[in-house]
N, C-alpha and C. Protein backbone atom coordinates (compact mmCIF):
# COMPACT_ATOMS: atom_id res chain seq x y z
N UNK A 1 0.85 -1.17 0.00
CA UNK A 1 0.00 0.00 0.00
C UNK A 1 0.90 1.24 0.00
N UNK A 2 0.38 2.08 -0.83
CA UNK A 2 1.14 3.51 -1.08
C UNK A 2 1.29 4.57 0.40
N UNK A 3 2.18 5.27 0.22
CA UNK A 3 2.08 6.38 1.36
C UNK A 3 0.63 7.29 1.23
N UNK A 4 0.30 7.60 -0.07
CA UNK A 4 -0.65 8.08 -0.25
C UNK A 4 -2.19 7.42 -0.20
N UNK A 5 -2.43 5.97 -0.29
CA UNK A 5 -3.38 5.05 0.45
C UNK A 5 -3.29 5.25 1.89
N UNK A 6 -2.08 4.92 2.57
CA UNK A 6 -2.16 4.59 3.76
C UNK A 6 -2.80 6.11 4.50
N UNK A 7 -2.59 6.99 4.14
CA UNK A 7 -2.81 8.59 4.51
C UNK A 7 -3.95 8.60 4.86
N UNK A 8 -4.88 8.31 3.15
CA UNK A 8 -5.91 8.45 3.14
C UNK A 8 -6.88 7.50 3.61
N UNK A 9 -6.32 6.43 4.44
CA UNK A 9 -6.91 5.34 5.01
C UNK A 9 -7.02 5.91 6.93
N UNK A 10 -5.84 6.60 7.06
CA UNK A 10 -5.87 7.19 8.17
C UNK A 10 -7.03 8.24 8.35
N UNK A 11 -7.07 9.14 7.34
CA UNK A 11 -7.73 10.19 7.33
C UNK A 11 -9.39 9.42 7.65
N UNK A 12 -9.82 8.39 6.88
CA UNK A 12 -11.25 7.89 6.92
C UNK A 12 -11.67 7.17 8.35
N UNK A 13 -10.29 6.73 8.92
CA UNK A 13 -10.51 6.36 10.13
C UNK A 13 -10.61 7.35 11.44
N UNK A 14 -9.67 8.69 11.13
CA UNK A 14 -10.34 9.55 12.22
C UNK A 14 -11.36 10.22 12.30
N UNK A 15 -11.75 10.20 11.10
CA UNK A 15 -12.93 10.76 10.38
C UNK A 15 -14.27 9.67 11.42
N UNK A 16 -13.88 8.55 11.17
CA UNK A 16 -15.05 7.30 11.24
C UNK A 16 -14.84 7.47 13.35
N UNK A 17 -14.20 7.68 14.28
CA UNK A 17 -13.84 7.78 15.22
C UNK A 17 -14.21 9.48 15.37
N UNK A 18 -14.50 9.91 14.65
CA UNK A 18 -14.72 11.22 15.62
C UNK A 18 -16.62 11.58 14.98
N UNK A 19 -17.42 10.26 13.87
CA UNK A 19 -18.15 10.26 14.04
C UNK A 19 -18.73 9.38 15.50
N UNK A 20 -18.18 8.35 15.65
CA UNK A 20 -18.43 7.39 16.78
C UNK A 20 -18.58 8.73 18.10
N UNK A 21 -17.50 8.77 18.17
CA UNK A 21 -17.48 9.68 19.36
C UNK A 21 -18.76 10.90 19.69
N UNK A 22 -19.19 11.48 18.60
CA UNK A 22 -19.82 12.20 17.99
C UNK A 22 -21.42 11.79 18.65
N UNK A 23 -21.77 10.67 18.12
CA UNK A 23 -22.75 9.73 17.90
C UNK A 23 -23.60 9.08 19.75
N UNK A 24 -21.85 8.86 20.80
CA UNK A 24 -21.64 8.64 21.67
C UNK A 24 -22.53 9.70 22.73
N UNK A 25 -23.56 9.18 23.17
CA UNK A 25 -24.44 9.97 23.80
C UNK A 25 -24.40 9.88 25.43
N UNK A 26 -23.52 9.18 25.53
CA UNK A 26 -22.60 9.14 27.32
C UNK A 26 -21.75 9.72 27.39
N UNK A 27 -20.76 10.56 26.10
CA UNK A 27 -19.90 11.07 25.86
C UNK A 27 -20.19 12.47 26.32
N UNK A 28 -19.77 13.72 27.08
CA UNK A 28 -20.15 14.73 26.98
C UNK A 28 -19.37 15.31 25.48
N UNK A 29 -19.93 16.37 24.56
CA UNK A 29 -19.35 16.89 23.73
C UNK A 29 -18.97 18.14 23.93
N UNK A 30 -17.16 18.05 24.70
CA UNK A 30 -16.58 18.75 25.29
C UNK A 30 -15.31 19.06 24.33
N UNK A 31 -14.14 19.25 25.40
CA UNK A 31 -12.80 19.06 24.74
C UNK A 31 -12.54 18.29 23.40
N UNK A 32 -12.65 16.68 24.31
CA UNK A 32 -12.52 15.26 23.50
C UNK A 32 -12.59 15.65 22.50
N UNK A 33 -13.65 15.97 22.22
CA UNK A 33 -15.06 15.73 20.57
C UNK A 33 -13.93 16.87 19.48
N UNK A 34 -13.42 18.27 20.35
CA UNK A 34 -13.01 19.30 20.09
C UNK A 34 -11.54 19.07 19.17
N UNK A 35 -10.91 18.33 19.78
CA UNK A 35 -9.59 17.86 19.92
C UNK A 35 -9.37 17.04 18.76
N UNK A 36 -10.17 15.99 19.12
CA UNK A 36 -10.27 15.04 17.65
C UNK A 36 -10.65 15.25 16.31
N UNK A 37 -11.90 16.46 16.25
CA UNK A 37 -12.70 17.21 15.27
C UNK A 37 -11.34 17.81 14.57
N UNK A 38 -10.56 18.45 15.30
CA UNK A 38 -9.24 19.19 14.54
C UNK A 38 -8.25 18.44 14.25
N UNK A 39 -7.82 16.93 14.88
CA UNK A 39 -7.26 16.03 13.91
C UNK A 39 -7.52 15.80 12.56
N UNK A 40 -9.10 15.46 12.55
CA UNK A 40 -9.73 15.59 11.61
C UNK A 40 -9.53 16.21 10.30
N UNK A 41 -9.65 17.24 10.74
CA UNK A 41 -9.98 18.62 9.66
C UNK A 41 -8.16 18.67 9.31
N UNK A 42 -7.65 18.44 10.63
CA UNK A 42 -5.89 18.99 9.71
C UNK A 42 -5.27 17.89 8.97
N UNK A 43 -5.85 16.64 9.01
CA UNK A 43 -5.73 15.73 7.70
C UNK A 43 -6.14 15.81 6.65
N UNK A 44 -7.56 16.30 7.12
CA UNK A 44 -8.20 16.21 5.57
C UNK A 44 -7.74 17.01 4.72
N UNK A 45 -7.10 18.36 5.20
CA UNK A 45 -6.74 19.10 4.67
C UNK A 45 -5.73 18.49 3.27
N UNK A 46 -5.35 17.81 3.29
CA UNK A 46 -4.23 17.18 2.50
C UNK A 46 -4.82 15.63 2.19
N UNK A 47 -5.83 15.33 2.04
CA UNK A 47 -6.07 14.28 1.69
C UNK A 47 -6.62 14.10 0.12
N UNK A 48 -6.88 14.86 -0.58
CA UNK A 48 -7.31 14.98 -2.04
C UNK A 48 -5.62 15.30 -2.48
N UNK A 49 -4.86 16.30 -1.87
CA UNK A 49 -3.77 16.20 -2.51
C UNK A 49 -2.49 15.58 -2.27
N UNK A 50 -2.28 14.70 -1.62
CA UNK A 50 -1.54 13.96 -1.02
C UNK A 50 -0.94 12.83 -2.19
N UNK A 51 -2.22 12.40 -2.93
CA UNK A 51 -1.22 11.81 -4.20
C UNK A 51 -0.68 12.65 -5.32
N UNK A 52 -0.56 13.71 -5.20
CA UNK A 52 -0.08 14.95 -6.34
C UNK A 52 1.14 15.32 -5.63
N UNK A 53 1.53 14.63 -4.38
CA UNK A 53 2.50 15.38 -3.55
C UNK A 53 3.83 14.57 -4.46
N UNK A 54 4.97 15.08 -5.21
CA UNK A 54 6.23 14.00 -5.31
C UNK A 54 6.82 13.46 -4.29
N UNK A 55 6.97 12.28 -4.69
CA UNK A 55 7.43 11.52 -3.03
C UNK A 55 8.60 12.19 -2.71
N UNK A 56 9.94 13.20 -3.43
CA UNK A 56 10.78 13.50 -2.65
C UNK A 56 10.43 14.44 -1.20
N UNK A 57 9.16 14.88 -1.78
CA UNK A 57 8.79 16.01 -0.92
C UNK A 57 7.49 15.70 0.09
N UNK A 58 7.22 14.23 -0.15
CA UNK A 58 6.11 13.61 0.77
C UNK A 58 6.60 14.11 1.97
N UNK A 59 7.56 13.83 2.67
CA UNK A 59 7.80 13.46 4.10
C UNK A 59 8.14 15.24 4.51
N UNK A 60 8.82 15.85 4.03
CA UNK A 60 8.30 17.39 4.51
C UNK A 60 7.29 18.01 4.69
N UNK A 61 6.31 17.51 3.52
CA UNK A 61 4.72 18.07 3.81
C UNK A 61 3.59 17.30 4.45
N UNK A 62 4.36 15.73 4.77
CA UNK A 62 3.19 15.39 5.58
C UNK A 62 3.52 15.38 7.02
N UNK A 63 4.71 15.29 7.45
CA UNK A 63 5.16 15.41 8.52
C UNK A 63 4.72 15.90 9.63
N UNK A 64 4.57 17.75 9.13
CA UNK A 64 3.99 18.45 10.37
C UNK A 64 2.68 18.16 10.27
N UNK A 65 1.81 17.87 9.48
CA UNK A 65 0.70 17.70 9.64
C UNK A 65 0.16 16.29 10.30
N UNK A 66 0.73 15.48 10.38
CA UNK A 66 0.60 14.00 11.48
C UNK A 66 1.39 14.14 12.29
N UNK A 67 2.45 14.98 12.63
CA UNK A 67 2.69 15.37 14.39
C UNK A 67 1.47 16.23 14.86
N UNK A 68 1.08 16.84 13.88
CA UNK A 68 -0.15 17.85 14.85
C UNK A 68 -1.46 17.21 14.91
N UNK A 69 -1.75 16.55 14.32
CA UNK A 69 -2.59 15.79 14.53
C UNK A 69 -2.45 14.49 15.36
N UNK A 70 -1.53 13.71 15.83
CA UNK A 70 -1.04 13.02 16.95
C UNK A 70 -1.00 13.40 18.18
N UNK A 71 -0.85 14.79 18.49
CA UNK A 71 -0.67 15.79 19.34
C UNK A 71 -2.07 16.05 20.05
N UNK A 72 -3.06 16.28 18.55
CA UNK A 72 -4.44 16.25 18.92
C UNK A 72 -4.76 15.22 19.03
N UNK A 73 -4.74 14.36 18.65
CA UNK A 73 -5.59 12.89 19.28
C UNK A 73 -4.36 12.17 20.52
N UNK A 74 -3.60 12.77 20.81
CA UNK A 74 -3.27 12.28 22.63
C UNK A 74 -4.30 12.88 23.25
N UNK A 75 -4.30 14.31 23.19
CA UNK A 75 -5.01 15.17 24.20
C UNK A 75 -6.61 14.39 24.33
N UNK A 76 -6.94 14.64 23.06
CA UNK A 76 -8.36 13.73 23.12
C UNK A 76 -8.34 11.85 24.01
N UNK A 77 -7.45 11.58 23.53
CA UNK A 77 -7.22 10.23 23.94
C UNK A 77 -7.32 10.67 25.89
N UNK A 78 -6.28 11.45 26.51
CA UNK A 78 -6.14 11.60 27.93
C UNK A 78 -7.16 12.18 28.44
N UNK A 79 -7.76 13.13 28.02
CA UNK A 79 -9.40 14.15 27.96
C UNK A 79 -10.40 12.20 28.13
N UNK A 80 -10.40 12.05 27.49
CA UNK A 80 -11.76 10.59 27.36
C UNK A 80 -11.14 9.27 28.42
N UNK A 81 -9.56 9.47 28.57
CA UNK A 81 -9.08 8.51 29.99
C UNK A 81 -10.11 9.27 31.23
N UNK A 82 -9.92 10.27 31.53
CA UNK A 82 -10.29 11.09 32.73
C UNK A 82 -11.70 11.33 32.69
N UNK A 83 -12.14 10.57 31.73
CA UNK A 83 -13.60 10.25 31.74
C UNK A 83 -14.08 9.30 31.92
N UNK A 84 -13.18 8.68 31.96
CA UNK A 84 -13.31 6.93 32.08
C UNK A 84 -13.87 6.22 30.62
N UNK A 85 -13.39 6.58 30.24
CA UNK A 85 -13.84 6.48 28.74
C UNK A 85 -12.81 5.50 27.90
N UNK A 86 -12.39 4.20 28.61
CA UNK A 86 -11.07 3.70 28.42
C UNK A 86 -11.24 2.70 26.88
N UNK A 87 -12.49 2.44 26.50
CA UNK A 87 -12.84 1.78 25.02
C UNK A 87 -12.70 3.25 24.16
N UNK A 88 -12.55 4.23 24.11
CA UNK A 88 -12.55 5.08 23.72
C UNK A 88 -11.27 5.74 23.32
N UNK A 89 -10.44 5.83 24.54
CA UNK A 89 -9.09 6.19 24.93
C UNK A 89 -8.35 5.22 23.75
N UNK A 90 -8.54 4.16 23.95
CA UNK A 90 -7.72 2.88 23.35
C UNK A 90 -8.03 2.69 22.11
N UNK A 91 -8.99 3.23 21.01
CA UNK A 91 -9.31 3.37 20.12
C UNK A 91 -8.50 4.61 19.40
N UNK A 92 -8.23 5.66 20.04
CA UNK A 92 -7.26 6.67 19.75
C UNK A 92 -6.02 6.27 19.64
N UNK A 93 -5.86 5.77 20.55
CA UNK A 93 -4.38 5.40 20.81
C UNK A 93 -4.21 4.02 19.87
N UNK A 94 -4.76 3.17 19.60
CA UNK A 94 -4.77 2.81 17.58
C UNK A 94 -4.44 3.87 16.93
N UNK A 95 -5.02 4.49 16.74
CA UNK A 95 -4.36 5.48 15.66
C UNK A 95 -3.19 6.76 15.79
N UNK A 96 -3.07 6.80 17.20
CA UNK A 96 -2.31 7.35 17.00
C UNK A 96 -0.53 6.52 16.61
N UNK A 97 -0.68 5.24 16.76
CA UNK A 97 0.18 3.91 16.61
C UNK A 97 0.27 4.23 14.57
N UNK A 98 -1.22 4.17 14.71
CA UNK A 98 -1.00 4.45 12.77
C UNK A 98 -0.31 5.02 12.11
N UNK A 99 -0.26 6.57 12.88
CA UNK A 99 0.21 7.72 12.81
C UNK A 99 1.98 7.53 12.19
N UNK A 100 2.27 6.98 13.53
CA UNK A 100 3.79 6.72 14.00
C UNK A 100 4.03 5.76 12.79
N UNK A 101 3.44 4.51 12.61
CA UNK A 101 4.17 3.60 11.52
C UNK A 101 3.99 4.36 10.22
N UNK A 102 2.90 5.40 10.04
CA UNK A 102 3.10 6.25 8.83
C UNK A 102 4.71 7.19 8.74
N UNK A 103 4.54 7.49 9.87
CA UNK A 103 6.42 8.67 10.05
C UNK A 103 7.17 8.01 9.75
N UNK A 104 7.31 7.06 10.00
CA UNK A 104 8.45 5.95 10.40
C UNK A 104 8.98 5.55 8.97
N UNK A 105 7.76 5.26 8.10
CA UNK A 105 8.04 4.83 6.64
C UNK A 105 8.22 5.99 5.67
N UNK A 106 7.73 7.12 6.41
CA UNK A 106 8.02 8.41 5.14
C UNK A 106 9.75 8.65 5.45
């Protein structure tokens, strides 16, 4: 699978996790919801163009944008621990694992 699949496989999954969360009616829609919503959005941002990106220049331009979005889904992840929200927590923290084996290979 391409860097540019795997991206956009990430992107549908925080997407699909911050509808869950969303959806989650024990959940208050606080921080959490807040936190993850802007993972969200700062992927998508680059997800239509991410295969137009040349791979020399993949890993500069996707870089900061999956540290900041890792960044945001800890906070969300520790925000939904302190809620006791630990099926929740651990579902983040999948992806934020995603995240990392994405860096790792760019």
């Amino acid at each position: 699978m391409s860097i540019s699949e795997r991206y956009r496989d990430l992107v549908a999954d925080v997407q699909a996790m911050l509808g869950t969360l969303q959806a989650d009616e024990s959940l208050p829609q606080g921080r959490e919801l807040r936190t993850v919503a802007q993972a969200a959005a700062g992927l998508g941002e680059l997800e239509e163009r991410v295969g137009e990106i040349p791979r020399i220049r993949l890993e500069s331009e996707l870089t900061p944008v999956l540290l900041k979005a890792h960044t945001q889904l800890d906070r969300g992840r520790l925000l939904l621990e302190e809620l006791g929200a630990e099926d929740r927590a651990a579902a983040l923290w999948e992806l934020e694992q995603k995240i990392y084996r994405l860096l790792n290979d760019l």
